[in-house]
Protein backbone atom coordinates (compact mmCIF):
# COMPACT_ATOMS: atom_id res chain seq x y z
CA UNK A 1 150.76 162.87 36.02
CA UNK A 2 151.41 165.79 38.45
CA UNK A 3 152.43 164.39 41.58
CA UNK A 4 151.94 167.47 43.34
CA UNK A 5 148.40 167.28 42.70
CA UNK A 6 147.08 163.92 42.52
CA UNK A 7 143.58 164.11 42.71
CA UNK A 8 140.69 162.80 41.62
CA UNK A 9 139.72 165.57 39.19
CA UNK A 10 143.40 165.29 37.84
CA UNK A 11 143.30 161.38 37.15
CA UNK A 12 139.58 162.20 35.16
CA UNK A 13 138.15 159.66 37.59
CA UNK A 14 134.28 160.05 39.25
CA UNK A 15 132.77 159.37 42.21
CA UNK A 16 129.61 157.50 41.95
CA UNK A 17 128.76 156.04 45.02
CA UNK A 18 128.81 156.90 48.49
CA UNK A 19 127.60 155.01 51.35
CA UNK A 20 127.46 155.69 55.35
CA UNK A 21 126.64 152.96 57.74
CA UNK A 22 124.85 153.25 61.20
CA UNK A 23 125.07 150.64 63.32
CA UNK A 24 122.09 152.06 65.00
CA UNK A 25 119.62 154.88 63.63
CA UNK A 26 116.23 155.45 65.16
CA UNK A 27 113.00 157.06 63.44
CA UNK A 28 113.54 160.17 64.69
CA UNK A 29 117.34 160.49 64.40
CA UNK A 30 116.79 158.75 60.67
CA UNK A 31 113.87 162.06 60.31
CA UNK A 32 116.43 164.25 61.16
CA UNK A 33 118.96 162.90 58.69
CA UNK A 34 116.45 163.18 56.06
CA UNK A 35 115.27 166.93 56.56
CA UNK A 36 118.51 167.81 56.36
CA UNK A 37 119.45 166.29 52.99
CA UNK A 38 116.29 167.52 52.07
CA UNK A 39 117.15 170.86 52.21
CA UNK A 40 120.55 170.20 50.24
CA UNK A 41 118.73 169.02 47.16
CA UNK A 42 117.73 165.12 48.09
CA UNK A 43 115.04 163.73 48.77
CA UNK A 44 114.69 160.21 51.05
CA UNK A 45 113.21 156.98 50.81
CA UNK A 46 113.41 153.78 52.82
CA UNK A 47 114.13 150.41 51.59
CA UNK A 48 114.61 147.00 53.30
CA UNK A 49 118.00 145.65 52.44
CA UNK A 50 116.61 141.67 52.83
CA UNK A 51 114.70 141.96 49.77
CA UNK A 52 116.47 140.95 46.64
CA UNK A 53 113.61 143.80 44.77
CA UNK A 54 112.71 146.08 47.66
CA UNK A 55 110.40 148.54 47.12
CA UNK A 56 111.11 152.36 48.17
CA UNK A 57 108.89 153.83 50.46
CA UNK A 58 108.87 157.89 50.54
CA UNK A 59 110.38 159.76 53.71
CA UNK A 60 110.91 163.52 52.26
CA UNK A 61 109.77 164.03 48.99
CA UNK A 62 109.69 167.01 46.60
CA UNK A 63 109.69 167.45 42.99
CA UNK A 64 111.99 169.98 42.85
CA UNK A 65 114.90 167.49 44.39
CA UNK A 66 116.82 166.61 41.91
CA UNK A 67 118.82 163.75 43.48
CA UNK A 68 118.15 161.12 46.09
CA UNK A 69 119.41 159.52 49.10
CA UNK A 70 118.28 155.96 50.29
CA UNK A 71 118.10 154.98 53.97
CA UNK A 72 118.39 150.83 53.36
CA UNK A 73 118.09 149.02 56.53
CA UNK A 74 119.07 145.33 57.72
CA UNK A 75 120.47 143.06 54.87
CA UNK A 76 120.79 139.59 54.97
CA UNK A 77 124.24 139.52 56.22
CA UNK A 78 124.62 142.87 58.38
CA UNK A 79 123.01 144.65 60.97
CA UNK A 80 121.94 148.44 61.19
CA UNK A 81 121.31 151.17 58.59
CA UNK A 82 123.13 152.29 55.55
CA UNK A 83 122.58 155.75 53.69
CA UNK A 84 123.13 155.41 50.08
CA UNK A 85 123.92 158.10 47.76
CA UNK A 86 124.14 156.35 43.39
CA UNK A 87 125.22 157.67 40.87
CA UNK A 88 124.81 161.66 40.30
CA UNK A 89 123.53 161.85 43.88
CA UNK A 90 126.77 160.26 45.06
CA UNK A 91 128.79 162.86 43.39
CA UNK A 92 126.81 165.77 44.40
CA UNK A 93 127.39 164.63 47.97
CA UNK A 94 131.17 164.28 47.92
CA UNK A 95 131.18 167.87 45.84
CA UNK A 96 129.13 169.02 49.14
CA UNK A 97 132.02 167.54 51.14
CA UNK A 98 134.71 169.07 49.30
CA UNK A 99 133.19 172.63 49.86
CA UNK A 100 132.77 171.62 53.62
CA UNK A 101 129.07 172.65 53.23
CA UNK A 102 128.04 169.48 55.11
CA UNK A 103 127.85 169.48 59.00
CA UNK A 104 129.37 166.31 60.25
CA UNK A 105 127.97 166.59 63.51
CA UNK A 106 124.75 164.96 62.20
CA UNK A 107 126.17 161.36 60.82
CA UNK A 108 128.49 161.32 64.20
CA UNK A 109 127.69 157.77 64.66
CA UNK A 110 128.39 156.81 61.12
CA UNK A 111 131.52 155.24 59.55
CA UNK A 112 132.24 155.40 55.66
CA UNK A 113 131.22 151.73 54.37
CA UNK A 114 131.44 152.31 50.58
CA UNK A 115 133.03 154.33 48.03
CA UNK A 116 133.44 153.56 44.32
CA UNK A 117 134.74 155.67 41.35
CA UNK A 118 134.86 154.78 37.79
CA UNK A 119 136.56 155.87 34.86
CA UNK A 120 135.07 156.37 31.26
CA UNK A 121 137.18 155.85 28.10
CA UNK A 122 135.74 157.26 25.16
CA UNK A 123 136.10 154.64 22.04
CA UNK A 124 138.03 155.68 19.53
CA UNK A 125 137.74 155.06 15.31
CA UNK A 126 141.90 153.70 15.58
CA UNK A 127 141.38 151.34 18.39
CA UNK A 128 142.86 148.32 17.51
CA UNK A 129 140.26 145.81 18.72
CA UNK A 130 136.79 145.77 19.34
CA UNK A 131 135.17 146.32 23.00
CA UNK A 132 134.30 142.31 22.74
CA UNK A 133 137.61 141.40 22.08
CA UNK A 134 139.00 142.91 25.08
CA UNK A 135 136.74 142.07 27.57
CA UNK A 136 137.24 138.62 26.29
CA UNK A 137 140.93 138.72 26.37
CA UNK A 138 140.76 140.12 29.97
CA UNK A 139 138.21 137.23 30.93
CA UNK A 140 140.31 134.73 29.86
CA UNK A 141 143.45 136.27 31.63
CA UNK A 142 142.20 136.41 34.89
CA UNK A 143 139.97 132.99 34.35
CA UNK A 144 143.44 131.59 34.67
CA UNK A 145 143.91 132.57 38.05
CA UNK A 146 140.81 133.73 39.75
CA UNK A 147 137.99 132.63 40.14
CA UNK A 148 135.67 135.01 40.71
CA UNK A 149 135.33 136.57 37.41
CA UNK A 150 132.12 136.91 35.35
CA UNK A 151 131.45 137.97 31.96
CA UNK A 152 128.08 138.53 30.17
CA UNK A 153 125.65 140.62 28.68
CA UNK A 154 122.25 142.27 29.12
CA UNK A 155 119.65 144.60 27.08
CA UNK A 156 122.68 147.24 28.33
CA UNK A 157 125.72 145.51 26.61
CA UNK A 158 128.73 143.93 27.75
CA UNK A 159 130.03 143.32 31.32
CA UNK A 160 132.90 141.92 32.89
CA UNK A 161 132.82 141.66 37.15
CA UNK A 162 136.28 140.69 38.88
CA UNK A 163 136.10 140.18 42.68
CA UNK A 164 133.41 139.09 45.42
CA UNK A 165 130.75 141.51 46.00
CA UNK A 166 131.05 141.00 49.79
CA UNK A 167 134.94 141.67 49.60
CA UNK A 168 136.83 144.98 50.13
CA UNK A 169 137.28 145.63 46.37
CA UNK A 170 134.67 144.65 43.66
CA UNK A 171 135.08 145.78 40.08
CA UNK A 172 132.90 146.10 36.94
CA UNK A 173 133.75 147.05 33.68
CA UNK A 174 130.87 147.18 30.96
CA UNK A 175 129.83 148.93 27.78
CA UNK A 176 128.03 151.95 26.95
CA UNK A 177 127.19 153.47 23.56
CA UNK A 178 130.44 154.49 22.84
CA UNK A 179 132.37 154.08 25.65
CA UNK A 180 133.92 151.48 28.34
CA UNK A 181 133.16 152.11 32.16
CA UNK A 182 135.97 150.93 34.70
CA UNK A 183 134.49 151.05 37.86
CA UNK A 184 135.59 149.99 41.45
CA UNK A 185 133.91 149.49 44.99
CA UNK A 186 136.09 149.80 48.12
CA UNK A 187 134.32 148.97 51.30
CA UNK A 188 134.46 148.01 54.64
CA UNK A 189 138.36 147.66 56.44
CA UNK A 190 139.56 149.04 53.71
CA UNK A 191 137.33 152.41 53.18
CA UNK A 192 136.51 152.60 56.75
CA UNK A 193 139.97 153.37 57.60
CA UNK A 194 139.99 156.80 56.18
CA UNK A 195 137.04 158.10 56.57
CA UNK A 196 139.11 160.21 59.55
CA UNK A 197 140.53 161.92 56.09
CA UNK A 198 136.68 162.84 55.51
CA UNK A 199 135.73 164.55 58.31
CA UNK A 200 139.20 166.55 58.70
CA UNK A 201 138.50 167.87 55.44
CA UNK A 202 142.23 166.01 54.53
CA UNK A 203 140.87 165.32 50.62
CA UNK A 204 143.91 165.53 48.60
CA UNK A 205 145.13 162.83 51.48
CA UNK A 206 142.21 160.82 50.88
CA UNK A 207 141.53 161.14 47.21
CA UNK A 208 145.47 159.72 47.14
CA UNK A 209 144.92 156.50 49.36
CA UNK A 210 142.12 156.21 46.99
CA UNK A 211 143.85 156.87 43.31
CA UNK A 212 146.83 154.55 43.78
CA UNK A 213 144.70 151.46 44.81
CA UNK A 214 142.22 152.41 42.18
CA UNK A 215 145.08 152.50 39.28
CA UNK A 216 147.57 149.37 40.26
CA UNK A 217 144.22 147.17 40.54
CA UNK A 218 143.40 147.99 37.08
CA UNK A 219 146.87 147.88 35.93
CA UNK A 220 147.72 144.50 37.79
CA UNK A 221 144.76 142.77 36.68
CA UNK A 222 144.00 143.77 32.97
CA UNK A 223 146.62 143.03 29.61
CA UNK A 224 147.99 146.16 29.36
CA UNK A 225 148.82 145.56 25.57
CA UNK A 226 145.00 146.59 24.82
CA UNK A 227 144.42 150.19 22.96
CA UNK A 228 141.41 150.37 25.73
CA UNK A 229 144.06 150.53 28.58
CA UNK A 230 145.86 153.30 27.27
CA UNK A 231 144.88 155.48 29.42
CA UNK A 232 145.96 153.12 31.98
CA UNK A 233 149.52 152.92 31.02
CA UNK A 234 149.47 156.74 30.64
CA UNK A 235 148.55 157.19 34.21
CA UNK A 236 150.92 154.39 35.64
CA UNK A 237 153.98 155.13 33.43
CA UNK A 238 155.04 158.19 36.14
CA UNK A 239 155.68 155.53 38.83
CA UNK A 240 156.52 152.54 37.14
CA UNK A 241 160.09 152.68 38.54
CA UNK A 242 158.75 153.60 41.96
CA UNK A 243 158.60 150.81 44.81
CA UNK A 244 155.10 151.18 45.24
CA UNK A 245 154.21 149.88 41.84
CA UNK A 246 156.94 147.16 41.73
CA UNK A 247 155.90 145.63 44.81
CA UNK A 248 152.13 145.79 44.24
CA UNK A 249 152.36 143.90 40.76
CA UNK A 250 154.52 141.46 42.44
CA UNK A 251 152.43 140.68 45.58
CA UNK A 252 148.42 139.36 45.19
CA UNK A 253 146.59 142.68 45.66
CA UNK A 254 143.61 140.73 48.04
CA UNK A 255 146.61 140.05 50.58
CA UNK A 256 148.83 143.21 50.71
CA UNK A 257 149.02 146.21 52.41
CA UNK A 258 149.20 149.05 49.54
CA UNK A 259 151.28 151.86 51.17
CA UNK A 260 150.58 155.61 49.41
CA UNK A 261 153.18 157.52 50.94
């Protein structure tokens, strides 16, 4: 791991979600919003964030938008708007961010609310167990001691949640064709704090308050002894003898204060 440059690009992880929330947005402030994505490639709809199926209703819509932007407004337990950006979207916007092509005059009002990344481990023909295995060996781990752990499957394949969706960190790690997905939400307090990082255009900074969290909450959480976590160990051996790492697996993750200097 290059120290030097520890980025996001350099750990292989991705971002796939992005979200901004607005305490308050009117119509034509939210019309505003949406021509301007609109001309960088998204196009907008509206959905009401009290429905548990909410149905998106068009506000700027052209074929030749590739991506998409979602203006969700109230849930059931927060006020205001937020402006969601999934999957490829998500990562289009942050590229946008990186190449300071967005004008951050326009979400003035906003604060970062949500920000996950993921990363993808190709399955290999010498891994030592199967996907199953490990997912069950990790749900029985943290069974032990947390409850707030879920594991099950649907027409997609396997998933295993750990963490509270209306916490600061939430992660999921599920199955694909031939590959395992580790991904993990940071919101509110925690992501809100350096958004600052954002707007200053500060992203090796950011991307490095991001990365450590993202790594040590894998690596406390999940048996390490797993082929699937090799990549894991790879990317934690670097600063296994640094205090950072000591401390964090020492100290529950939900109460501490993870410093990244």
């Amino acid at each position: 791991m290059n120290q030097n440059k520890f980025t996001f690009e350099s750990e292989n992880l991705v971002v796939d979600f992005i979200s901004l929330k607005f305490q308050y947005l009117d119509s034509p402030t939210m019309m505003q919003i949406a021509n301007y994505l609109f001309k960088l490639g998204f196009n907008s709809y509206q959905e009401s964030g009290k429905l548990a199926k909410p149905i998106s209703e068009p506000i700027q819509v052209n074929s030749k938008n590739k991506f998409k932007v979602v203006f969700r407004r109230e849930g059931p337990f927060w006020d205001g708007t937020l402006l969601e950006f999934a999957g490829l979207s998500g990562n289009l916007f942050y590229t946008l961010i990186k190449k300071e092509l967005i004008h951050w005059t326009i979400f003035s009002s906003a604060v970062l609310s949500r920000f996950d990344l993921y990363y993808s481990r190709i399955q290999k023909s010498d891994d030592k167990i199967s996907v199953t295995d490990f997912l069950e060996s990790s749900h029985r781990k943290l069974k032990q001691t947390n409850k707030n752990v879920s594991f099950e499957k649907n027409h997609k394949g396997l998933i295993f949640t750990i963490g509270s969706r209306a916490s600061d960190h939430f992660s999921r790690i599920y199955e694909g064709k031939n590959f395992l997905k580790f991904e993990h939400e940071m919101k509110k307090g925690f992501i809100q704090k350096y958004y600052s990082l954002v707007v200053e255009n500060r992203f090796q900074e950011f991307e490095k308050k991001l990365l450590i969290p993202f790594l040590i909450y894998f690596g406390k959480l999940l048996p390490l002894y797993h082929s699937d976590i090799d990549w894991l160990i790879v990317k934690l051996r670097p600063r296994r003898n640094q205090q950072i790492y000591q401390l964090s697996l020492k100290t529950d993750y939900r109460n501490s204060e993870l410093s990244t200097d």
